[in-house]
ModelCIF file with pLDDT and N, C-alpha, C, O atoms, coordinates in Angstrom:
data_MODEL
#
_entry.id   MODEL 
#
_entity.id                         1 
_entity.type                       polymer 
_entity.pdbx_number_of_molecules   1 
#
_entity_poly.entity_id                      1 
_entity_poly.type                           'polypeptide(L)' 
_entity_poly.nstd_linkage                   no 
_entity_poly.nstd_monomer                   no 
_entity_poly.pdbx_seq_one_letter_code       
;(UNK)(UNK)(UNK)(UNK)(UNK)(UNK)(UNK)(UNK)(UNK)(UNK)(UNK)(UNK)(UNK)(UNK)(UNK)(UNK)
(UNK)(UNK)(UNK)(UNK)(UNK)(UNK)(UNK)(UNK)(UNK)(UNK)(UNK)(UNK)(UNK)(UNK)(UNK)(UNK)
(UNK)(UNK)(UNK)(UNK)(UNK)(UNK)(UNK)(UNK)(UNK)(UNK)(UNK)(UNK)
;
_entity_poly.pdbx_seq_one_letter_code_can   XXXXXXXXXXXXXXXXXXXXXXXXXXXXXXXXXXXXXXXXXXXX 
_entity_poly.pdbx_strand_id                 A 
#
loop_
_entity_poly_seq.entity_id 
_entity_poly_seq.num 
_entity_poly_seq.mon_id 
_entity_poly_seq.hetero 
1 1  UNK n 
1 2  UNK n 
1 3  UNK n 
1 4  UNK n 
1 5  UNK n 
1 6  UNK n 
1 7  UNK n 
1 8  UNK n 
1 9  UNK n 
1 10 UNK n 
1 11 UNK n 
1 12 UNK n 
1 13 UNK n 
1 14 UNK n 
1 15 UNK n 
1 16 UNK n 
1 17 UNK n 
1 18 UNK n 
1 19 UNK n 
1 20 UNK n 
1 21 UNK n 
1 22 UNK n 
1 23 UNK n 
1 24 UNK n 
1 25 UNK n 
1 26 UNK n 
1 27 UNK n 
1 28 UNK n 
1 29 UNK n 
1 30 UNK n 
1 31 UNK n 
1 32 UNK n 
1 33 UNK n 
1 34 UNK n 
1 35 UNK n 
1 36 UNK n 
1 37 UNK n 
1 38 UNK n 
1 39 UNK n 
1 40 UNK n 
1 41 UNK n 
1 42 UNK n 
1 43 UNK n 
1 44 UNK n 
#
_struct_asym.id          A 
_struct_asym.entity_id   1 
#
loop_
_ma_qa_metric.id 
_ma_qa_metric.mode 
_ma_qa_metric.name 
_ma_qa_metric.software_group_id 
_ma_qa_metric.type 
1 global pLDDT . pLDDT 
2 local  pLDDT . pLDDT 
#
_ma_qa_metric_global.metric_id      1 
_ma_qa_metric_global.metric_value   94.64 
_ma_qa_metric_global.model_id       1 
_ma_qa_metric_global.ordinal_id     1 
#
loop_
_ma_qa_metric_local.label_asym_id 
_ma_qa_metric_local.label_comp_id 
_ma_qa_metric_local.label_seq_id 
_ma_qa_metric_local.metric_id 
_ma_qa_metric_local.metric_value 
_ma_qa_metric_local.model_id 
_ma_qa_metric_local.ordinal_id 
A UNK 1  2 97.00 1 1  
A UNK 2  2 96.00 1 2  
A UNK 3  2 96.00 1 3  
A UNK 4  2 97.00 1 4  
A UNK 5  2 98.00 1 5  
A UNK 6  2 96.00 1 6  
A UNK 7  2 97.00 1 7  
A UNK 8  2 98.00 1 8  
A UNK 9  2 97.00 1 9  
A UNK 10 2 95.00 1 10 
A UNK 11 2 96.00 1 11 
A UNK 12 2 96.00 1 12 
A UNK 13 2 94.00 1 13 
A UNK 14 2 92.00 1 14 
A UNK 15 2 93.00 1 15 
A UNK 16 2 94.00 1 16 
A UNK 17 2 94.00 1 17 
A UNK 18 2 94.00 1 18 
A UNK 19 2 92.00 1 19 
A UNK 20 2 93.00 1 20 
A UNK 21 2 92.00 1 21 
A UNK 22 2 92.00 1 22 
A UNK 23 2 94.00 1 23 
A UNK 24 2 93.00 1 24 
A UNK 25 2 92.00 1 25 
A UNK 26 2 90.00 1 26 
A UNK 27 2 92.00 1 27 
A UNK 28 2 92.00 1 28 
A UNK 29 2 93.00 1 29 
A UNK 30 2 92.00 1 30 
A UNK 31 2 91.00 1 31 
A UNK 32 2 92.00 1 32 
A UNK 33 2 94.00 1 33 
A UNK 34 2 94.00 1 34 
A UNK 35 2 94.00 1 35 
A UNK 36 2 96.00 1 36 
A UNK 37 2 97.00 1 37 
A UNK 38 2 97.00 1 38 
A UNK 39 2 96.00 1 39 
A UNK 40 2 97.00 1 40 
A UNK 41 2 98.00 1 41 
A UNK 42 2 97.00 1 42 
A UNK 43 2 97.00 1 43 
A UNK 44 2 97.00 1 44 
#
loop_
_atom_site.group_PDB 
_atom_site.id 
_atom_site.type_symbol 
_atom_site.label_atom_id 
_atom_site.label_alt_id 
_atom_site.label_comp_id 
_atom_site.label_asym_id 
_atom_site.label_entity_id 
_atom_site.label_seq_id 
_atom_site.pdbx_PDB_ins_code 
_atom_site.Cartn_x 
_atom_site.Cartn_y 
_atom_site.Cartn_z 
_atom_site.occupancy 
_atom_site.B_iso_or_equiv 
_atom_site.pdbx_formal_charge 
_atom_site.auth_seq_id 
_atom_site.auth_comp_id 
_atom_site.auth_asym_id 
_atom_site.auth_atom_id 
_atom_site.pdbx_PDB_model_num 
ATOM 1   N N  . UNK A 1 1  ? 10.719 132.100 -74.392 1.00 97.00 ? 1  UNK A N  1 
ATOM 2   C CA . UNK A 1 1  ? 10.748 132.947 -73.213 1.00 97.00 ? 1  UNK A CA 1 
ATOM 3   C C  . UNK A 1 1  ? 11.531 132.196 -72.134 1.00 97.00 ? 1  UNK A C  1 
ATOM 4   O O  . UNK A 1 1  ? 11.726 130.984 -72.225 1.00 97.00 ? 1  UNK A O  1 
ATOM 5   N N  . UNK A 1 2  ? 11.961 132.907 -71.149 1.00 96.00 ? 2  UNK A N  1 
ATOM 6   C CA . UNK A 1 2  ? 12.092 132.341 -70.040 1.00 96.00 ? 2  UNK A CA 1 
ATOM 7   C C  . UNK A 1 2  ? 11.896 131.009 -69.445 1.00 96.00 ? 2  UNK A C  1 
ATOM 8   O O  . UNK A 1 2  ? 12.470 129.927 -69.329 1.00 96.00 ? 2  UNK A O  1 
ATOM 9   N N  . UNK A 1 3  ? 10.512 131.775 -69.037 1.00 96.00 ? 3  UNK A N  1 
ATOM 10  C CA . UNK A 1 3  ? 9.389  130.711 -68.450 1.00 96.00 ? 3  UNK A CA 1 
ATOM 11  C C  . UNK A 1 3  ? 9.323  129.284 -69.736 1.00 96.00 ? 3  UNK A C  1 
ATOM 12  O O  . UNK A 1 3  ? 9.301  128.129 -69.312 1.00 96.00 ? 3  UNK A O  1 
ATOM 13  N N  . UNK A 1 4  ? 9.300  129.542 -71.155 1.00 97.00 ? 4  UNK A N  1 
ATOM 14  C CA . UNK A 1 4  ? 9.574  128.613 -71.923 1.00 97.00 ? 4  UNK A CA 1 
ATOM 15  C C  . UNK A 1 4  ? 10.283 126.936 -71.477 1.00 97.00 ? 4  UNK A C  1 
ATOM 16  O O  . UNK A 1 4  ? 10.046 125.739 -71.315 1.00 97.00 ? 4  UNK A O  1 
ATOM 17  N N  . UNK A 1 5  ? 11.512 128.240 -71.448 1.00 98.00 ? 5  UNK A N  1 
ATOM 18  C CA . UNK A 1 5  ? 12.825 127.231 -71.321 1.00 98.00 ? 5  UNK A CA 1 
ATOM 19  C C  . UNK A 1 5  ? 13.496 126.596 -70.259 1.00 98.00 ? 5  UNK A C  1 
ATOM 20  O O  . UNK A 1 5  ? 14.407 125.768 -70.275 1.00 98.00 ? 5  UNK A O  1 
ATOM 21  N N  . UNK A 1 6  ? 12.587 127.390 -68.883 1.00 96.00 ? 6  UNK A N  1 
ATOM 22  C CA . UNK A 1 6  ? 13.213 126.590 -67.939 1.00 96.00 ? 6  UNK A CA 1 
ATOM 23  C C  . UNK A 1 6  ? 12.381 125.295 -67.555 1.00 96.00 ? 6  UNK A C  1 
ATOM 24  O O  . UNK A 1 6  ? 12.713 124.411 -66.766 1.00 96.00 ? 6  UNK A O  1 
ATOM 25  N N  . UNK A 1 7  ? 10.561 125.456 -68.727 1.00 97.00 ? 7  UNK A N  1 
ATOM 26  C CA . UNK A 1 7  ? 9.623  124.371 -69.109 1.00 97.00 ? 7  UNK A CA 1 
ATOM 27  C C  . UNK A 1 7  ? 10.419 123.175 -69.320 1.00 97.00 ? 7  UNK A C  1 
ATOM 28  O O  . UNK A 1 7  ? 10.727 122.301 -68.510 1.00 97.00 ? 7  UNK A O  1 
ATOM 29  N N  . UNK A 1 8  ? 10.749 123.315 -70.784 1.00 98.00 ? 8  UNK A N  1 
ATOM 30  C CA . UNK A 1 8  ? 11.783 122.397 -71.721 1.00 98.00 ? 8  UNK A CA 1 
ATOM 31  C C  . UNK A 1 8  ? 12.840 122.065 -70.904 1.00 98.00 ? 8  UNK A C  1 
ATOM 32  O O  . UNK A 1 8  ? 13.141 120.910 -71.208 1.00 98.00 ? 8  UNK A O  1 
ATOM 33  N N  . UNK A 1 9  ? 13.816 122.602 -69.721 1.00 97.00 ? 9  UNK A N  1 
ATOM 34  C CA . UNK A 1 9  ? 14.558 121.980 -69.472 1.00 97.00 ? 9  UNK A CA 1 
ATOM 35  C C  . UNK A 1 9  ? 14.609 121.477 -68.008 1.00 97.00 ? 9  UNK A C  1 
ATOM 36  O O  . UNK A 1 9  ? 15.530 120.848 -67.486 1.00 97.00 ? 9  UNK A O  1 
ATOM 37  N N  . UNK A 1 10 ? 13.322 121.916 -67.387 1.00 95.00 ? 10 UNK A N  1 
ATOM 38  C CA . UNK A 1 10 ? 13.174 120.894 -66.753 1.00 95.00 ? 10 UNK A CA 1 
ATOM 39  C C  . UNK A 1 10 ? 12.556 119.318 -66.727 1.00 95.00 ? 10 UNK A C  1 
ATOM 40  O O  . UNK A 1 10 ? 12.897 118.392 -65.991 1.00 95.00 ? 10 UNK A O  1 
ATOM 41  N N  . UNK A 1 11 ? 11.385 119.342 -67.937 1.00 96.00 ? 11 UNK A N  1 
ATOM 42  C CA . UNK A 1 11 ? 11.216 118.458 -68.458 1.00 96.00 ? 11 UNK A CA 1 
ATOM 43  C C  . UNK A 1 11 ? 12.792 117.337 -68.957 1.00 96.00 ? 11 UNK A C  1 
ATOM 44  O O  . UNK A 1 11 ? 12.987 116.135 -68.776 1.00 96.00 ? 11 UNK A O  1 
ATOM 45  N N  . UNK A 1 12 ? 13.577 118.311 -69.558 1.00 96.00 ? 12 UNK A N  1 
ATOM 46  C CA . UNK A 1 12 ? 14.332 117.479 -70.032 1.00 96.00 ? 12 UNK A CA 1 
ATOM 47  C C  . UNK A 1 12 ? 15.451 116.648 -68.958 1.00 96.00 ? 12 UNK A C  1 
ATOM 48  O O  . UNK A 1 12 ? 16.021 115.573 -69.143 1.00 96.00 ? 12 UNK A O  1 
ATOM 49  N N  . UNK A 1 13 ? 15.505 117.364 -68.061 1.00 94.00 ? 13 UNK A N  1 
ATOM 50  C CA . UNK A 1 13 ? 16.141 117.017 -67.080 1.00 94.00 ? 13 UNK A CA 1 
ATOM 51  C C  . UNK A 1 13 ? 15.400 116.024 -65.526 1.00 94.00 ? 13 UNK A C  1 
ATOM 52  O O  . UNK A 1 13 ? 15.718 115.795 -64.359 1.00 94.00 ? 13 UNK A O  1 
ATOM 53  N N  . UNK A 1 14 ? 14.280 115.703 -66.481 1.00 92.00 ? 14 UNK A N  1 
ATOM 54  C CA . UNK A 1 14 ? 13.914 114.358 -65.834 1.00 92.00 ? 14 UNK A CA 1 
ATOM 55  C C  . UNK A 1 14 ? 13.208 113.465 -66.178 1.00 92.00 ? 14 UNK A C  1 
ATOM 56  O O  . UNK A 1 14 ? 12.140 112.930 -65.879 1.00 92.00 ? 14 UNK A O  1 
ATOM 57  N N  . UNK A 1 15 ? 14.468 113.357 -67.274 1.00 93.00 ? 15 UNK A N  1 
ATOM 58  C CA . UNK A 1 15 ? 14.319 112.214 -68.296 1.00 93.00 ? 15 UNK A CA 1 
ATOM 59  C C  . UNK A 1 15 ? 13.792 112.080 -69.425 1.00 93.00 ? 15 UNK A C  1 
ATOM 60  O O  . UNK A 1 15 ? 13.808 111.027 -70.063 1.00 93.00 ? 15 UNK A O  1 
ATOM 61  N N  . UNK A 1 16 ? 12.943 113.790 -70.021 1.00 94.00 ? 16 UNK A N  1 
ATOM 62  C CA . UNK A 1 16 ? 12.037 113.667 -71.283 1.00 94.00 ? 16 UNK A CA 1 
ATOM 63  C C  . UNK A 1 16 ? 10.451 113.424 -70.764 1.00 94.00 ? 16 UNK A C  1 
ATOM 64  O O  . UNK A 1 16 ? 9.611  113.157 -71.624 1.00 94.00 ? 16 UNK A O  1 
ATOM 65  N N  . UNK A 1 17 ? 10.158 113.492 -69.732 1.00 94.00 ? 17 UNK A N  1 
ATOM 66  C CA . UNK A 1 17 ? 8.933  113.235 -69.139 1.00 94.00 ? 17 UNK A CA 1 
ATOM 67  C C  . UNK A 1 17 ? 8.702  113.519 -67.553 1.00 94.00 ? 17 UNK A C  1 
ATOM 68  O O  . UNK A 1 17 ? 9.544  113.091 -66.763 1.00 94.00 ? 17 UNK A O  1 
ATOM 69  N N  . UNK A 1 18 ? 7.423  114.329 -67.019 1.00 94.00 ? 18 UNK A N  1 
ATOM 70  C CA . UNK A 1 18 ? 7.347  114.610 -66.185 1.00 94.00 ? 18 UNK A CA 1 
ATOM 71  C C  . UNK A 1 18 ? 5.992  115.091 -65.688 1.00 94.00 ? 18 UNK A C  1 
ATOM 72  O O  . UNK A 1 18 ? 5.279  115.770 -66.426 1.00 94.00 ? 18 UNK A O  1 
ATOM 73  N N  . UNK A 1 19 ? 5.621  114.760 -64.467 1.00 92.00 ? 19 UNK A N  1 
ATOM 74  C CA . UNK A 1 19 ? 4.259  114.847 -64.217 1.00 92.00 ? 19 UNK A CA 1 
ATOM 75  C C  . UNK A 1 19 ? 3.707  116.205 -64.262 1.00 92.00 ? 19 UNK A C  1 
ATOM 76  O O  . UNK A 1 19 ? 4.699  116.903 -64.051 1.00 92.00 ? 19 UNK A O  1 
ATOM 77  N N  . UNK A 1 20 ? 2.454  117.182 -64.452 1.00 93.00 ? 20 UNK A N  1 
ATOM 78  C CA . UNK A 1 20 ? 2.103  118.731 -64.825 1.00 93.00 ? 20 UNK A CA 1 
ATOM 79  C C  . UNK A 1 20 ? 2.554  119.429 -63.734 1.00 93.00 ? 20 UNK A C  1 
ATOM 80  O O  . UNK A 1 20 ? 3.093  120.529 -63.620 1.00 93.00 ? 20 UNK A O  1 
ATOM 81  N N  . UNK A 1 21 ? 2.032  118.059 -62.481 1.00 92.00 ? 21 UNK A N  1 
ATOM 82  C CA . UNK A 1 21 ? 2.283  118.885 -60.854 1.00 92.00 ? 21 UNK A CA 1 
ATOM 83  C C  . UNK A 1 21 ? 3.659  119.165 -60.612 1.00 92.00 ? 21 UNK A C  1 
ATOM 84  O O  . UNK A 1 21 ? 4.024  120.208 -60.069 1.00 92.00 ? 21 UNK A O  1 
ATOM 85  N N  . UNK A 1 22 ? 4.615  118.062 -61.085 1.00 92.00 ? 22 UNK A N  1 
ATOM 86  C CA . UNK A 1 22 ? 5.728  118.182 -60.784 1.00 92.00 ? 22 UNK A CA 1 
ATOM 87  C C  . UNK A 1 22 ? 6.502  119.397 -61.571 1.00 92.00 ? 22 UNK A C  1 
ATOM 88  O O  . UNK A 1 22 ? 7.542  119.880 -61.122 1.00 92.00 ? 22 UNK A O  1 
ATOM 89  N N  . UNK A 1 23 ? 5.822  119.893 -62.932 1.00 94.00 ? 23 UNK A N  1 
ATOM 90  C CA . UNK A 1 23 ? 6.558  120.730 -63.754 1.00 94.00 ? 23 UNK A CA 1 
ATOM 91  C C  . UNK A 1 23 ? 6.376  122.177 -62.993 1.00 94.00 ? 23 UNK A C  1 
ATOM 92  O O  . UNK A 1 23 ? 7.069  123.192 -62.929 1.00 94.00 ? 23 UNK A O  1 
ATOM 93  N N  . UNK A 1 24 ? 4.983  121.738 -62.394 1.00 93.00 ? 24 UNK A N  1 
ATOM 94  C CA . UNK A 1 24 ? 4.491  123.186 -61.669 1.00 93.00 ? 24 UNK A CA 1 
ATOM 95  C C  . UNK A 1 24 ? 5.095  123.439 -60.126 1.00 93.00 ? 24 UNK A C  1 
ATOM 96  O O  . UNK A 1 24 ? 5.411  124.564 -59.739 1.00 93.00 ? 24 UNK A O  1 
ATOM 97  N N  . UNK A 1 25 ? 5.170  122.650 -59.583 1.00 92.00 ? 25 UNK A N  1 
ATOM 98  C CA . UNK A 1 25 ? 6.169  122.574 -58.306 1.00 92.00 ? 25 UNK A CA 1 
ATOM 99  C C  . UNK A 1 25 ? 7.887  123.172 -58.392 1.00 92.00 ? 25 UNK A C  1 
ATOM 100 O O  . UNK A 1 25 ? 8.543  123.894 -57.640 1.00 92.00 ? 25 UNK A O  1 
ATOM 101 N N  . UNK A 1 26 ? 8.269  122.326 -59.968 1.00 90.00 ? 26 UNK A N  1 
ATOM 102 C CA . UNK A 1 26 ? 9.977  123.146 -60.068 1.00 90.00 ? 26 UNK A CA 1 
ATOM 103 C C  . UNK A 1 26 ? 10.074 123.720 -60.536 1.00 90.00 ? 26 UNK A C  1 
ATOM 104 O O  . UNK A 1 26 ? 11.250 123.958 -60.812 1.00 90.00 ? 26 UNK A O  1 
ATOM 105 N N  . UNK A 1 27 ? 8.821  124.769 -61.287 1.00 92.00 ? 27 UNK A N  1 
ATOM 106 C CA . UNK A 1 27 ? 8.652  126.130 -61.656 1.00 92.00 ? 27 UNK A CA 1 
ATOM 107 C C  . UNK A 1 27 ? 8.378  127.328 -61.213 1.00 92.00 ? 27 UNK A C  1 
ATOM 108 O O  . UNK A 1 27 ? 8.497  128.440 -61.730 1.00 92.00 ? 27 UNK A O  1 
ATOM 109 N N  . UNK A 1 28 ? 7.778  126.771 -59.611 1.00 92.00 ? 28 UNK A N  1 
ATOM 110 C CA . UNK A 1 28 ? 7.333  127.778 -58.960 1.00 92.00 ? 28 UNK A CA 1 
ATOM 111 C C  . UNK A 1 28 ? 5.814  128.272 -59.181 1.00 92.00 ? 28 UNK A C  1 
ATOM 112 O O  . UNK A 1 28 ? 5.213  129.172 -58.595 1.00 92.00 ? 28 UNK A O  1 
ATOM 113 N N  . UNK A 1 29 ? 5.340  127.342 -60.287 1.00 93.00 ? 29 UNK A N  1 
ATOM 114 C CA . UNK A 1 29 ? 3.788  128.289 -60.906 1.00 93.00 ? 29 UNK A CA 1 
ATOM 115 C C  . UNK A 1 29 ? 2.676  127.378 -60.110 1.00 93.00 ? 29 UNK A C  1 
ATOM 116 O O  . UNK A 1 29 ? 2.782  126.229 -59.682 1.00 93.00 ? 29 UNK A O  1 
ATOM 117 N N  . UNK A 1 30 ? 1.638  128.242 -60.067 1.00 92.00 ? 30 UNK A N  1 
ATOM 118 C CA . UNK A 1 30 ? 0.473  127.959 -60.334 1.00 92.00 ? 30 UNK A CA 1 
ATOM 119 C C  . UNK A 1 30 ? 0.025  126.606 -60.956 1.00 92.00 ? 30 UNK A C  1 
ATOM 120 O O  . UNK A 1 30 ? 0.822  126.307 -61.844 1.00 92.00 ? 30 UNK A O  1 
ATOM 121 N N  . UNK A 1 31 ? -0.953 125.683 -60.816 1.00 91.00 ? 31 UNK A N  1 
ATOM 122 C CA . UNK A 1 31 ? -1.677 124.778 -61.973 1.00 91.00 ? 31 UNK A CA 1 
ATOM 123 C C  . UNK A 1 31 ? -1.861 125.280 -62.862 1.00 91.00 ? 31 UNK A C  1 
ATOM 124 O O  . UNK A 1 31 ? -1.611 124.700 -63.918 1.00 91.00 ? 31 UNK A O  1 
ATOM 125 N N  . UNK A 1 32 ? -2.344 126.493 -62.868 1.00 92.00 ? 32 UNK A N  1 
ATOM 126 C CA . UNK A 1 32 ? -2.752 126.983 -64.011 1.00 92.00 ? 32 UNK A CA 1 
ATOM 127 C C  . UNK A 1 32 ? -2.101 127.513 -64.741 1.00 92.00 ? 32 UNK A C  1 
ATOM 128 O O  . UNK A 1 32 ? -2.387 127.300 -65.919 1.00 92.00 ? 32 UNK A O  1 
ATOM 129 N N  . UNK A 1 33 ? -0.966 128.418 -64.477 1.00 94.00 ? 33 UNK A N  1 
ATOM 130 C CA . UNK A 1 33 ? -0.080 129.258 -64.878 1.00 94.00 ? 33 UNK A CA 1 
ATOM 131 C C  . UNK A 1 33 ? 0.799  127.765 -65.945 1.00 94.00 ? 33 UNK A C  1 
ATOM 132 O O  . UNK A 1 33 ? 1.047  127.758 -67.151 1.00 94.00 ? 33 UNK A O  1 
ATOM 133 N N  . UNK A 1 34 ? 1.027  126.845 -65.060 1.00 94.00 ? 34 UNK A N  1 
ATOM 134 C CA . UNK A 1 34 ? 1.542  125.606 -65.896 1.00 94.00 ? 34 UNK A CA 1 
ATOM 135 C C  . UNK A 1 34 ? 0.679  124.814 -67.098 1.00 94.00 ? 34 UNK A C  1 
ATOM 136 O O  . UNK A 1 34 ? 1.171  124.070 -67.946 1.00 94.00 ? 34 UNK A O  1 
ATOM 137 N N  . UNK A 1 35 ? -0.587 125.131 -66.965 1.00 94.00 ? 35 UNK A N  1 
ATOM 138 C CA . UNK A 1 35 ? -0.937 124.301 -67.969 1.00 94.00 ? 35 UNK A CA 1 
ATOM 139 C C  . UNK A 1 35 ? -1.135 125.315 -69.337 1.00 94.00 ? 35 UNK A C  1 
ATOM 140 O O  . UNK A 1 35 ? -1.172 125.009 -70.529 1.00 94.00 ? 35 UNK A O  1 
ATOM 141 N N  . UNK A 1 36 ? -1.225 126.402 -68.790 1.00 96.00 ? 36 UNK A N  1 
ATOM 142 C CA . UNK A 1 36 ? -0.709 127.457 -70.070 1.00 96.00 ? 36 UNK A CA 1 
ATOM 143 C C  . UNK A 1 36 ? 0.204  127.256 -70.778 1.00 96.00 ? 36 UNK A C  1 
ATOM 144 O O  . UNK A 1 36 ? 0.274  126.961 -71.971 1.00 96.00 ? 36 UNK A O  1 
ATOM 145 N N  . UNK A 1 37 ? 1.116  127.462 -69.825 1.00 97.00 ? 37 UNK A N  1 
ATOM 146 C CA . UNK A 1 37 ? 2.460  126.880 -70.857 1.00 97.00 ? 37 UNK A CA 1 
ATOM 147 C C  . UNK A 1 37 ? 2.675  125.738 -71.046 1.00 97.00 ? 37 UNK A C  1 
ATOM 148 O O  . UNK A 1 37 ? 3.670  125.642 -71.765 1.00 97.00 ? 37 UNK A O  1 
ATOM 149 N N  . UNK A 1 38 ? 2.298  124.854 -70.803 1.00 97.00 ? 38 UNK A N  1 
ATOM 150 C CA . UNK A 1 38 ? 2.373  123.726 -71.466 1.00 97.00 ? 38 UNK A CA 1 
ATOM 151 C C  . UNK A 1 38 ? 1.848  124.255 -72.674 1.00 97.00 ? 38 UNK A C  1 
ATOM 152 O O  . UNK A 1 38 ? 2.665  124.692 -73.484 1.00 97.00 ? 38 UNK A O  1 
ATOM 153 N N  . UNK A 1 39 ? 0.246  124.314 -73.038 1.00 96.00 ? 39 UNK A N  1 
ATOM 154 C CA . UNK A 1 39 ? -0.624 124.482 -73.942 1.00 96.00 ? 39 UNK A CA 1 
ATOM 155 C C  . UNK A 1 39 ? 0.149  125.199 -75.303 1.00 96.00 ? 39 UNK A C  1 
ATOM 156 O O  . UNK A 1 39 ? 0.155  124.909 -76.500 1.00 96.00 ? 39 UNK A O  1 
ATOM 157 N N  . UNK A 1 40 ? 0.820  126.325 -74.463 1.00 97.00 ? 40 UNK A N  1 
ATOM 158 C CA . UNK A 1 40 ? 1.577  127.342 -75.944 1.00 97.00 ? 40 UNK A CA 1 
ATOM 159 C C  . UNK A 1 40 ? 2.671  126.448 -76.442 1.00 97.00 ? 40 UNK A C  1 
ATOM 160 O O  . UNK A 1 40 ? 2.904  126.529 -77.648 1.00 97.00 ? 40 UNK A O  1 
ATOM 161 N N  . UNK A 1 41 ? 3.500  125.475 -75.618 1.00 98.00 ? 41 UNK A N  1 
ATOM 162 C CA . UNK A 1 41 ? 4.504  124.431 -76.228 1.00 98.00 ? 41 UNK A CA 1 
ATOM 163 C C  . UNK A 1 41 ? 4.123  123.632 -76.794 1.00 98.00 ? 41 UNK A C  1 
ATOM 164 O O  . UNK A 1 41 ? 4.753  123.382 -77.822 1.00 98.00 ? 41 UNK A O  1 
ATOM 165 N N  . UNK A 1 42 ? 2.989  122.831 -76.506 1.00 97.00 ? 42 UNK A N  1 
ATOM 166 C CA . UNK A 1 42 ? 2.743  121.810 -76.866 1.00 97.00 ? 42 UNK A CA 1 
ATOM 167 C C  . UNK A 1 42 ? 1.836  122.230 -78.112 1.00 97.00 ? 42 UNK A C  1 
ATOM 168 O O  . UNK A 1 42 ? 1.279  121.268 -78.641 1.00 97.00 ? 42 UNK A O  1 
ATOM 169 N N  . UNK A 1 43 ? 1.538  123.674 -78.776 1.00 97.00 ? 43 UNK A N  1 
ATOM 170 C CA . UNK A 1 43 ? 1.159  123.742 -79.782 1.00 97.00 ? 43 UNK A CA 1 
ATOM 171 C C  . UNK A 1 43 ? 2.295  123.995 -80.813 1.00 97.00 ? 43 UNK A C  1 
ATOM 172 O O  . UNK A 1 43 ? 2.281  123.702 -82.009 1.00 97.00 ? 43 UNK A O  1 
ATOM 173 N N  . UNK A 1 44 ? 3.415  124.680 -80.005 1.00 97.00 ? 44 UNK A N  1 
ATOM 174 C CA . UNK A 1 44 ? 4.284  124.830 -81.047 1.00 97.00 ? 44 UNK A CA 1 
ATOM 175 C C  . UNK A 1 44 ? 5.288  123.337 -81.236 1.00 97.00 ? 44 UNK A C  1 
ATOM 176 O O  . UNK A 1 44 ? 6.137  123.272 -82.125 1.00 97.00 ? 44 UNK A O  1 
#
């Protein structure tokens, strides 16, 4: 999805690692909304 990939590439674009808050801050989401998606990536 979307929301997926702009996950993955913001992760990737700082450096392969990145704090939940920070993923959720340059996503625009929620804590929660972020640890969802984390959860569905990090299962697949």
């Amino acid at each position: 999805t979307t929301a997926q990939y702009e996950a993955l590439l913001t992760v990737y674009e700082n450096g392969g690692t990145v704090s939940a808050g920070e993923l959720s801050r340059n996503l625009l989401y929620t804590s929660g909304s972020t640890t969802h998606l984390i959860a569905r990536l990090e299962e697949r």
